[in-house]
N, C-alpha and C. Protein backbone atom coordinates (compact mmCIF):
# COMPACT_ATOMS: atom_id res chain seq x y z
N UNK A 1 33.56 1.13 4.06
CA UNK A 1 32.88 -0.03 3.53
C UNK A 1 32.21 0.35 2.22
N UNK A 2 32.22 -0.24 1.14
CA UNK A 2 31.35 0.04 -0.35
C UNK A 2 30.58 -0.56 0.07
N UNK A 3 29.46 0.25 -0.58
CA UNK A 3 28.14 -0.37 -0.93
C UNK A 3 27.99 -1.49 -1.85
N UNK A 4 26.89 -2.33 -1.52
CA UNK A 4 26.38 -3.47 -2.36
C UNK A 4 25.59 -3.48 -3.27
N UNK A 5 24.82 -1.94 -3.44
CA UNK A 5 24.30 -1.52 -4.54
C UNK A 5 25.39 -1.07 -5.90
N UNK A 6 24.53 -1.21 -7.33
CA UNK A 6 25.24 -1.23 -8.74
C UNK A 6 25.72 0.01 -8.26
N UNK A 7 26.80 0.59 -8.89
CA UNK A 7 27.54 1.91 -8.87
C UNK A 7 26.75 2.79 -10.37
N UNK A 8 26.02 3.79 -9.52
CA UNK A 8 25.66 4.81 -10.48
C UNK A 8 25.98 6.46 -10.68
N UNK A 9 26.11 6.94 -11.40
CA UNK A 9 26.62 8.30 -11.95
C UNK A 9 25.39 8.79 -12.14
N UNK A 10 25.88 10.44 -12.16
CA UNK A 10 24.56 10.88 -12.10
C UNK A 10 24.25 11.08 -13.87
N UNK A 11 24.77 10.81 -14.73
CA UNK A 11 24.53 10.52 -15.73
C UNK A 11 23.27 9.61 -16.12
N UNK A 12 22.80 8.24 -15.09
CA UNK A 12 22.46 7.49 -15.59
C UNK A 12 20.74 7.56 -15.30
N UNK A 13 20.11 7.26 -16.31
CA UNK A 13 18.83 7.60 -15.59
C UNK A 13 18.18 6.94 -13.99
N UNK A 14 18.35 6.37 -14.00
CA UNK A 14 18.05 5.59 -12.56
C UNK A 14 18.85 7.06 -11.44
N UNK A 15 19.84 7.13 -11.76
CA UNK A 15 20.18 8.04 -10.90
C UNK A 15 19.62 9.31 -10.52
N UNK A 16 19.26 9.89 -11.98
CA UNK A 16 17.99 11.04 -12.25
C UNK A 16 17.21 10.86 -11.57
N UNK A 17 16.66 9.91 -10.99
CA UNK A 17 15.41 9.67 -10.79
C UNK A 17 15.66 9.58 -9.28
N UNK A 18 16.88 9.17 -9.07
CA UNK A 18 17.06 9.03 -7.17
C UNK A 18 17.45 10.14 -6.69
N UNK A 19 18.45 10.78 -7.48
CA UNK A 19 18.13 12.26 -6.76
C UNK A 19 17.36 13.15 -7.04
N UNK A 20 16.21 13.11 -7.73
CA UNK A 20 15.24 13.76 -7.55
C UNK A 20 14.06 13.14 -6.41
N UNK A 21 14.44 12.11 -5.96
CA UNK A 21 13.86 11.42 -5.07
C UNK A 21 14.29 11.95 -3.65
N UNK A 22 15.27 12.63 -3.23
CA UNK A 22 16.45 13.17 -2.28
C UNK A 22 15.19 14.35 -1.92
N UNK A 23 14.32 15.17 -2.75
CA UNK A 23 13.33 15.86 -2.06
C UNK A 23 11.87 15.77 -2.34
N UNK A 24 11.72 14.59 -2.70
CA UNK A 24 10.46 14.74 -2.86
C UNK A 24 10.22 12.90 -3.44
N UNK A 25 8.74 12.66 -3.17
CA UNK A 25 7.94 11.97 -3.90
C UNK A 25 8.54 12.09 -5.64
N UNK A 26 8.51 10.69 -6.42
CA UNK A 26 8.72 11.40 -8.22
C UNK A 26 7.60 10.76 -9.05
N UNK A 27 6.60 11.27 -9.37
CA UNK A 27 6.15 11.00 -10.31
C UNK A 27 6.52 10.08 -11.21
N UNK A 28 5.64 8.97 -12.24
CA UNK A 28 5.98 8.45 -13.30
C UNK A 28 6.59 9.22 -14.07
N UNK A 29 5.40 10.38 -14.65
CA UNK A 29 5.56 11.22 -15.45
C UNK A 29 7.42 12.12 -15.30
N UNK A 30 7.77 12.28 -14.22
CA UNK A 30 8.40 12.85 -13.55
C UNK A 30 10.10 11.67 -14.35
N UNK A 31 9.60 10.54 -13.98
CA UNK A 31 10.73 9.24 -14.39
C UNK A 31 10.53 9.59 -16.28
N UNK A 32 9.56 8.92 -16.21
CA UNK A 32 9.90 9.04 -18.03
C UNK A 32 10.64 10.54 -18.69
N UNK A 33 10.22 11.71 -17.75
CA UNK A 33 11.18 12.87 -18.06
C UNK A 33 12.59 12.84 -18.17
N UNK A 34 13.22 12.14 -16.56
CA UNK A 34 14.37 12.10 -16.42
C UNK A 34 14.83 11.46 -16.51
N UNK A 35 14.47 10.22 -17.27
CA UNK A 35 15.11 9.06 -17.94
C UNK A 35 15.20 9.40 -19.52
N UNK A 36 14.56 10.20 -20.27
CA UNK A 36 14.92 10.78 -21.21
C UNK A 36 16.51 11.69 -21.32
N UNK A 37 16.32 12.25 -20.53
CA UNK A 37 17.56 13.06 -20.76
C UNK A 37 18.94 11.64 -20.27
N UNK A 38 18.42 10.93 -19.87
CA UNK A 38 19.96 10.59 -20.05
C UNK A 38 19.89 9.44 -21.31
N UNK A 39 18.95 9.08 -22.08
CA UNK A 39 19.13 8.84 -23.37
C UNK A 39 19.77 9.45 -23.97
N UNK A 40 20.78 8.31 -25.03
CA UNK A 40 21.60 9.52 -26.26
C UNK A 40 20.92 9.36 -27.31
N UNK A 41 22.05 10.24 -27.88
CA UNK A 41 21.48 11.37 -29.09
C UNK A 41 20.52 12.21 -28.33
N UNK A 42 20.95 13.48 -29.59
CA UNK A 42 19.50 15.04 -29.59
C UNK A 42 18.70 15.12 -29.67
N UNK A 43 17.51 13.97 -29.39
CA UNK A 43 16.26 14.21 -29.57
C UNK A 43 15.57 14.66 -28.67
N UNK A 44 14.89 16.19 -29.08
CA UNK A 44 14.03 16.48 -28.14
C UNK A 44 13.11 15.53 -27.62
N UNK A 45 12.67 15.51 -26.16
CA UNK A 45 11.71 14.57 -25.47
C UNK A 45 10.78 14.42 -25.88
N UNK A 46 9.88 15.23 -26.89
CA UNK A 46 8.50 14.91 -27.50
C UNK A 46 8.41 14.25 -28.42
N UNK A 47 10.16 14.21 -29.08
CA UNK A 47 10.03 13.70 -30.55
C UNK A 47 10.28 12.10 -30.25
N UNK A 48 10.87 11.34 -29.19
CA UNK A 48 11.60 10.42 -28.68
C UNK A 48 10.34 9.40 -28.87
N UNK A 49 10.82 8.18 -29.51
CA UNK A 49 10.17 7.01 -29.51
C UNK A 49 9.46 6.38 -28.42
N UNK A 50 8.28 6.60 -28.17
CA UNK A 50 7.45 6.18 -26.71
C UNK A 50 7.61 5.02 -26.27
N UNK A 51 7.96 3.46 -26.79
CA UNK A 51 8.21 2.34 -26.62
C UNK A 51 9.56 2.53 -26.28
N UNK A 52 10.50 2.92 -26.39
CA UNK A 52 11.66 2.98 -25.97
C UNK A 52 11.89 3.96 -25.03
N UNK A 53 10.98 4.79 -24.63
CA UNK A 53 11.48 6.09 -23.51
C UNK A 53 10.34 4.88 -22.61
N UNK A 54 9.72 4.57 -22.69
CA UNK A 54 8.98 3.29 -21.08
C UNK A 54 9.37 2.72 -21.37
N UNK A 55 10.19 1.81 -22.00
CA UNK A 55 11.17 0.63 -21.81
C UNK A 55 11.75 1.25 -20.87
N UNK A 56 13.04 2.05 -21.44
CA UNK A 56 14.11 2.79 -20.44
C UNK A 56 13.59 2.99 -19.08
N UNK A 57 12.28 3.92 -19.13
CA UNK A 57 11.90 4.43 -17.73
C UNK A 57 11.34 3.23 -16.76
N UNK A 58 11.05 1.52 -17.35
CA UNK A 58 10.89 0.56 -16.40
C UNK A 58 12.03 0.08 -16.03
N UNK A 59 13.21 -0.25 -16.54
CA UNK A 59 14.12 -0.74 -16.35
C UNK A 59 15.22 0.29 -15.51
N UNK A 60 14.80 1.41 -15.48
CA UNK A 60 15.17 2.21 -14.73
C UNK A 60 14.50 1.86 -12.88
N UNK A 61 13.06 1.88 -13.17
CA UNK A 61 12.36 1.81 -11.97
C UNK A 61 12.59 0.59 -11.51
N UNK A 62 12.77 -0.62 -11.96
CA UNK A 62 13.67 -2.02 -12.04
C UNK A 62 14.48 -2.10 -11.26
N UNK A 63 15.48 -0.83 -11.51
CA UNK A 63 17.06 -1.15 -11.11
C UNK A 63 16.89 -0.75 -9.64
N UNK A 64 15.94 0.74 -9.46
CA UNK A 64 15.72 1.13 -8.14
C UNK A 64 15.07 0.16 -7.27
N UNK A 65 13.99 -0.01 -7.62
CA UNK A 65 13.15 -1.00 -6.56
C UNK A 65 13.99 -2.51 -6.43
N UNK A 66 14.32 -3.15 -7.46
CA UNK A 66 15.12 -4.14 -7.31
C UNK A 66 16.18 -3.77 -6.00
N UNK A 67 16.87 -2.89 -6.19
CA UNK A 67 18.30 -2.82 -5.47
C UNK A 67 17.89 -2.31 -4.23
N UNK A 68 16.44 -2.38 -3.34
CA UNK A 68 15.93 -1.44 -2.12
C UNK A 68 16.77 -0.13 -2.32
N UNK A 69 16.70 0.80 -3.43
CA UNK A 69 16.59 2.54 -3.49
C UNK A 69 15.50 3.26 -3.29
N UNK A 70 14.47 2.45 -3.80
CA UNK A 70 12.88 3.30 -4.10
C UNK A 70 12.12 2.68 -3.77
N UNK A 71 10.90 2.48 -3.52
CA UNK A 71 9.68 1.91 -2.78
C UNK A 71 8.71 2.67 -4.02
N UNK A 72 7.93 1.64 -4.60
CA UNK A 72 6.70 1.84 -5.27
C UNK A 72 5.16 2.07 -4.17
N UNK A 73 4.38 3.25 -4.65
CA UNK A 73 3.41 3.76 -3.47
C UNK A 73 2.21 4.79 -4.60
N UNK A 74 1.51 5.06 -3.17
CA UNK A 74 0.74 5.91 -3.54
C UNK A 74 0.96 7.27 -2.73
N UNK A 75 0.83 8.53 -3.13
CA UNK A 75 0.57 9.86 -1.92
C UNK A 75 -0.90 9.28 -1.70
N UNK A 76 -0.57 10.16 -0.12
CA UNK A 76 -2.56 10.02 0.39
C UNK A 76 -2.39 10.98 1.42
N UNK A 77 -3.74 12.06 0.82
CA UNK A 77 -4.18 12.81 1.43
C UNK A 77 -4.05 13.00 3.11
N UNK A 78 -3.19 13.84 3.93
CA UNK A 78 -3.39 13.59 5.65
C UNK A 78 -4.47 14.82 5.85
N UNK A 79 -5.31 14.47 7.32
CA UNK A 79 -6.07 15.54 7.17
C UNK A 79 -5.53 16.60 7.83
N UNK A 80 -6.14 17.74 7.45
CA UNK A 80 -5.47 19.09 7.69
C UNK A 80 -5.95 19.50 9.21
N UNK A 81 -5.11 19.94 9.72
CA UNK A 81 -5.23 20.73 11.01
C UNK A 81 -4.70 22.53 10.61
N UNK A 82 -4.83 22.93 9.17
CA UNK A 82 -4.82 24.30 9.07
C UNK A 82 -6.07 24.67 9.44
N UNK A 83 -5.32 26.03 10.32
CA UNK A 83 -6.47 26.89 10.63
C UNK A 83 -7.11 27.93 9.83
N UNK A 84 -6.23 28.07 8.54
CA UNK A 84 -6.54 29.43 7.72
C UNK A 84 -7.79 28.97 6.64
N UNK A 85 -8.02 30.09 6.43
CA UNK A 85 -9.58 30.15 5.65
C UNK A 85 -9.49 28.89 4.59
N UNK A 86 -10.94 28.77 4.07
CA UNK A 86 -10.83 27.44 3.70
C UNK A 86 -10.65 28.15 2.15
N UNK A 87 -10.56 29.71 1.67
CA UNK A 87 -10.10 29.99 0.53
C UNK A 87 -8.12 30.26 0.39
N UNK A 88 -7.84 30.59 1.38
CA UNK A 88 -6.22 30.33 1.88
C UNK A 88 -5.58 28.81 1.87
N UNK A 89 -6.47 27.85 2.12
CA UNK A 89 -6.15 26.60 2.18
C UNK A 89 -5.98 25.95 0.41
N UNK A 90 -7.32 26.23 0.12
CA UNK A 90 -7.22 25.89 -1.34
C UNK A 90 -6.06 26.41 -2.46
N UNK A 91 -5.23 27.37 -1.81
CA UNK A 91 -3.83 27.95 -2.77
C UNK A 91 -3.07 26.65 -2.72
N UNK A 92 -2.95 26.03 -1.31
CA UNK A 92 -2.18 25.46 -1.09
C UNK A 92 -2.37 23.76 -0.97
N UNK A 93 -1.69 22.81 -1.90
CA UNK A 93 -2.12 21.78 -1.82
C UNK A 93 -2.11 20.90 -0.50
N UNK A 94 -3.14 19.85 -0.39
CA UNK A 94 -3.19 19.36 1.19
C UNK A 94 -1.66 18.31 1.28
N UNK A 95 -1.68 18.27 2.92
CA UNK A 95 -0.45 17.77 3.55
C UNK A 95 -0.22 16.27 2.85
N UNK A 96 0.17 15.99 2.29
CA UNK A 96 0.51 14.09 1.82
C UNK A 96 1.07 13.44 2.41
N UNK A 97 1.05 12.33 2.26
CA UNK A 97 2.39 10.83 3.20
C UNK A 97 1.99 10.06 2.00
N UNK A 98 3.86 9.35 1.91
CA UNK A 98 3.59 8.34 0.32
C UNK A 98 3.65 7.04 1.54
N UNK A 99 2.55 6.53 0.51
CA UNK A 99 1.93 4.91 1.27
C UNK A 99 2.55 4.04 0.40
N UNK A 100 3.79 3.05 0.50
CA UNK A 100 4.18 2.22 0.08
C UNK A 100 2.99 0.99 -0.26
N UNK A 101 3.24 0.55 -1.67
CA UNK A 101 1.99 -0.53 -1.86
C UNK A 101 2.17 -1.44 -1.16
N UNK A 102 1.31 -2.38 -0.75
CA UNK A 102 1.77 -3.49 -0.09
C UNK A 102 1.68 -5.21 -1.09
N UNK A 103 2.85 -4.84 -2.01
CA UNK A 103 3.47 -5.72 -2.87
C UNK A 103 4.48 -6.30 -2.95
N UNK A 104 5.31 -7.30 -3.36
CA UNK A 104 6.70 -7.60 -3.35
C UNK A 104 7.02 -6.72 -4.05
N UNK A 105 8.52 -6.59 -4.71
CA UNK A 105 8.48 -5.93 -5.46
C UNK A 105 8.64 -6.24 -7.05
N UNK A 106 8.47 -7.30 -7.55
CA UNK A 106 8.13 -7.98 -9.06
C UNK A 106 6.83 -7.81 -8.96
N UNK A 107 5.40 -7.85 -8.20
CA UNK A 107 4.06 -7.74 -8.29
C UNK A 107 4.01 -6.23 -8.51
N UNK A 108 5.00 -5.25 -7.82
CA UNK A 108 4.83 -3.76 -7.71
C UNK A 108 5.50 -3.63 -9.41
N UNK A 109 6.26 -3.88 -9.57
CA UNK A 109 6.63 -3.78 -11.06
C UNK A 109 6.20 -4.07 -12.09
N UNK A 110 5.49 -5.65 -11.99
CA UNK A 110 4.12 -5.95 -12.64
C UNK A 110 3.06 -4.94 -12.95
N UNK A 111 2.55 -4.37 -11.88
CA UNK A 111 1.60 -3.68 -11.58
C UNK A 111 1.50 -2.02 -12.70
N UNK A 112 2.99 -1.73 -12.36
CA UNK A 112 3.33 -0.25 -13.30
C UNK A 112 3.45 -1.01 -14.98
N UNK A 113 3.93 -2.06 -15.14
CA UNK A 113 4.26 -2.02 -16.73
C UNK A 113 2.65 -2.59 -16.96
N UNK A 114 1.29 -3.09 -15.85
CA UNK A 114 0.22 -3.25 -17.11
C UNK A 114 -0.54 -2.02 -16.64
N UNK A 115 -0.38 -1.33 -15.76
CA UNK A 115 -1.13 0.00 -15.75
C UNK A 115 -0.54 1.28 -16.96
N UNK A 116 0.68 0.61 -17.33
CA UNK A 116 1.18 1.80 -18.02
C UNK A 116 1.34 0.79 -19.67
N UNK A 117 0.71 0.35 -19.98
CA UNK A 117 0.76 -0.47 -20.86
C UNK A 117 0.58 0.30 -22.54
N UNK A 118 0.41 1.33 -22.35
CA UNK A 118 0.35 2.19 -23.62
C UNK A 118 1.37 3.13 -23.24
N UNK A 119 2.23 3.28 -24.36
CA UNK A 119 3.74 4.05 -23.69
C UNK A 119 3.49 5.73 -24.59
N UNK A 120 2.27 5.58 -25.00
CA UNK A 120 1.88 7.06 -25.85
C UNK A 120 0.76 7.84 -24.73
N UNK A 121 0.42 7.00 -23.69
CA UNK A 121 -0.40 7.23 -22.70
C UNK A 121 0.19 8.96 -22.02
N UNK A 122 -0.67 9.89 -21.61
CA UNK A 122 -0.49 11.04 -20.76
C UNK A 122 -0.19 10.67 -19.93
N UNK A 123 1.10 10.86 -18.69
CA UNK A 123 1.16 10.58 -17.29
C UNK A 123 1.46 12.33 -16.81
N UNK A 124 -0.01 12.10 -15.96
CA UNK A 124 0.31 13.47 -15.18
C UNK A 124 0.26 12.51 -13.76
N UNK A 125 1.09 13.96 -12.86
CA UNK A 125 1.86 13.17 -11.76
C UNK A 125 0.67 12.63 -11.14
N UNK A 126 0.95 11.45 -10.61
CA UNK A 126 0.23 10.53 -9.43
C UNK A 126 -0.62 9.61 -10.14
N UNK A 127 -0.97 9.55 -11.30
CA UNK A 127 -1.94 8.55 -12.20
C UNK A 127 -0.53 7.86 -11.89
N UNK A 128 -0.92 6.29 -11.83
CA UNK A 128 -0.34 5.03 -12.07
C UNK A 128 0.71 4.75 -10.06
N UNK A 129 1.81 5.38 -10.22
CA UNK A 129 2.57 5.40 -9.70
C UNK A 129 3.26 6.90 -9.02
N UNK A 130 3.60 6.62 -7.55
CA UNK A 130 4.64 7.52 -7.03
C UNK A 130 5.70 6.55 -6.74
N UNK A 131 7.20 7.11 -7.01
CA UNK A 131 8.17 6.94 -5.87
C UNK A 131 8.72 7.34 -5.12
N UNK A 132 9.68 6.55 -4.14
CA UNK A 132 10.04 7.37 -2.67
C UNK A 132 11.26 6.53 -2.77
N UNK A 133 12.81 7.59 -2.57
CA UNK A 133 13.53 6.90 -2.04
C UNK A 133 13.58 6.29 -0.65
N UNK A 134 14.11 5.07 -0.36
CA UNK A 134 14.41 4.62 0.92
C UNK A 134 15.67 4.96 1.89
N UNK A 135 15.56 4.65 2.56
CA UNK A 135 17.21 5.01 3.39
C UNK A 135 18.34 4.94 2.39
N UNK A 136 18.35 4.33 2.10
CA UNK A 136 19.47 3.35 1.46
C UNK A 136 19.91 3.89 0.15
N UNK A 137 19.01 4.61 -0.67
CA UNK A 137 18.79 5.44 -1.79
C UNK A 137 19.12 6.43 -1.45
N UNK A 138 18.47 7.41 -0.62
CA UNK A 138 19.06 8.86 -0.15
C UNK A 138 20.29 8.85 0.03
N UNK A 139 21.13 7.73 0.30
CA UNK A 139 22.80 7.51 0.57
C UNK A 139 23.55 7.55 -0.15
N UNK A 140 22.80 6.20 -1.28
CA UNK A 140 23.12 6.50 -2.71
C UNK A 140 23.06 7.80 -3.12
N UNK A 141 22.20 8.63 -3.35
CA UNK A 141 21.85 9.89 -3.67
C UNK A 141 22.67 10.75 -3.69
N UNK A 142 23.18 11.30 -2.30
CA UNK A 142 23.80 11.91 -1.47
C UNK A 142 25.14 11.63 -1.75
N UNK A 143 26.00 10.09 -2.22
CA UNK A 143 27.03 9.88 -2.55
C UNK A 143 27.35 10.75 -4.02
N UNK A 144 26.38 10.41 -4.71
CA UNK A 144 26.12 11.28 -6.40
C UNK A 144 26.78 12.52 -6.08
N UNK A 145 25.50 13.12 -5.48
CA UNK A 145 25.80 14.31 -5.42
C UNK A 145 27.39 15.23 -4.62
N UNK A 146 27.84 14.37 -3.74
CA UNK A 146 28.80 14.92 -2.74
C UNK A 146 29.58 14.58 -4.01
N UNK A 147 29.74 13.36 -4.93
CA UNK A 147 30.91 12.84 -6.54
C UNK A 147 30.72 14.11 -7.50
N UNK A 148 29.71 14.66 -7.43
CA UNK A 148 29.73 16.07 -8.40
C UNK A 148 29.94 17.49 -7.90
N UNK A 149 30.28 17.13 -6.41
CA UNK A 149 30.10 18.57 -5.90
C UNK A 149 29.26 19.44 -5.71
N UNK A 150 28.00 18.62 -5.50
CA UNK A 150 26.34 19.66 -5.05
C UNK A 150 26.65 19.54 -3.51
């Protein structure tokens, strides 16, 4: 049976962004990275026009959340049941769970283009936005990757 989701390559940024979603939570910061590289032309990522690398990187996050791949959220802190010293603990960052917002998803998309409304803005990870692929994404994902031979 094909899927009913757009057909993506791992070329395309949206795709960047879902399989890096395959292990982990992705950062904004994390999207506007890997939606750069699949921009053309050589321009290094620092030099790259900021209105046009968050254009790309919403319409990227667009295509995911639109098509149920990704779920817009927050990480949140779980509490720890480590037993090791509380200077052993601090090496290591605490346990997380990503909390899906509880938005449609045009209000969740809303939400990232006026929080991120300056495209020269610093995004270090977790200011604004996390994403999480969904079932349905990891499949997608997983199809990518099995099409390139990872």
């Amino acid at each position: 049976m094909e899927s009913a989701h757009p057909p993506l390559t791992e070329d395309d940024g949206a795709a960047k962004v879902l399989l890096r979603g395959l292990y982990d939570a992705v950062s904004l910061a994390e999207v506007r990275f890997l939606v750069s590289l699949a921009e053309p032309d050589d321009i290094p990522y620092l030099k790259r026009e900021p209105v046009g690398l968050r254009e790309a990187s919403l319409r990227a996050i667009a295509h995911l959340v639109d098509n149920g791949l990704m779920e817009l959220g927050d990480l949140e802190a779980l509490p720890s049941t480590d037993s090791r010293s509380d200077d052993e603990q601090r090496r290591r960052p605490p346990p997380v769970r990503f909390r899906p917002w509880p938005l449609d998803n045009q209000k969740a998309l809303e939400r990232v283009r006026r929080e991120w409304w300056d495209p020269e803005r610093e995004l270090d990870p977790g200011n604004i936005c996390w994403l999480q692929n969904t079932p349905s994404g990891d499949q997608v994902a997983e199809r990518i990757e099995a099409a390139r031979g990872t």
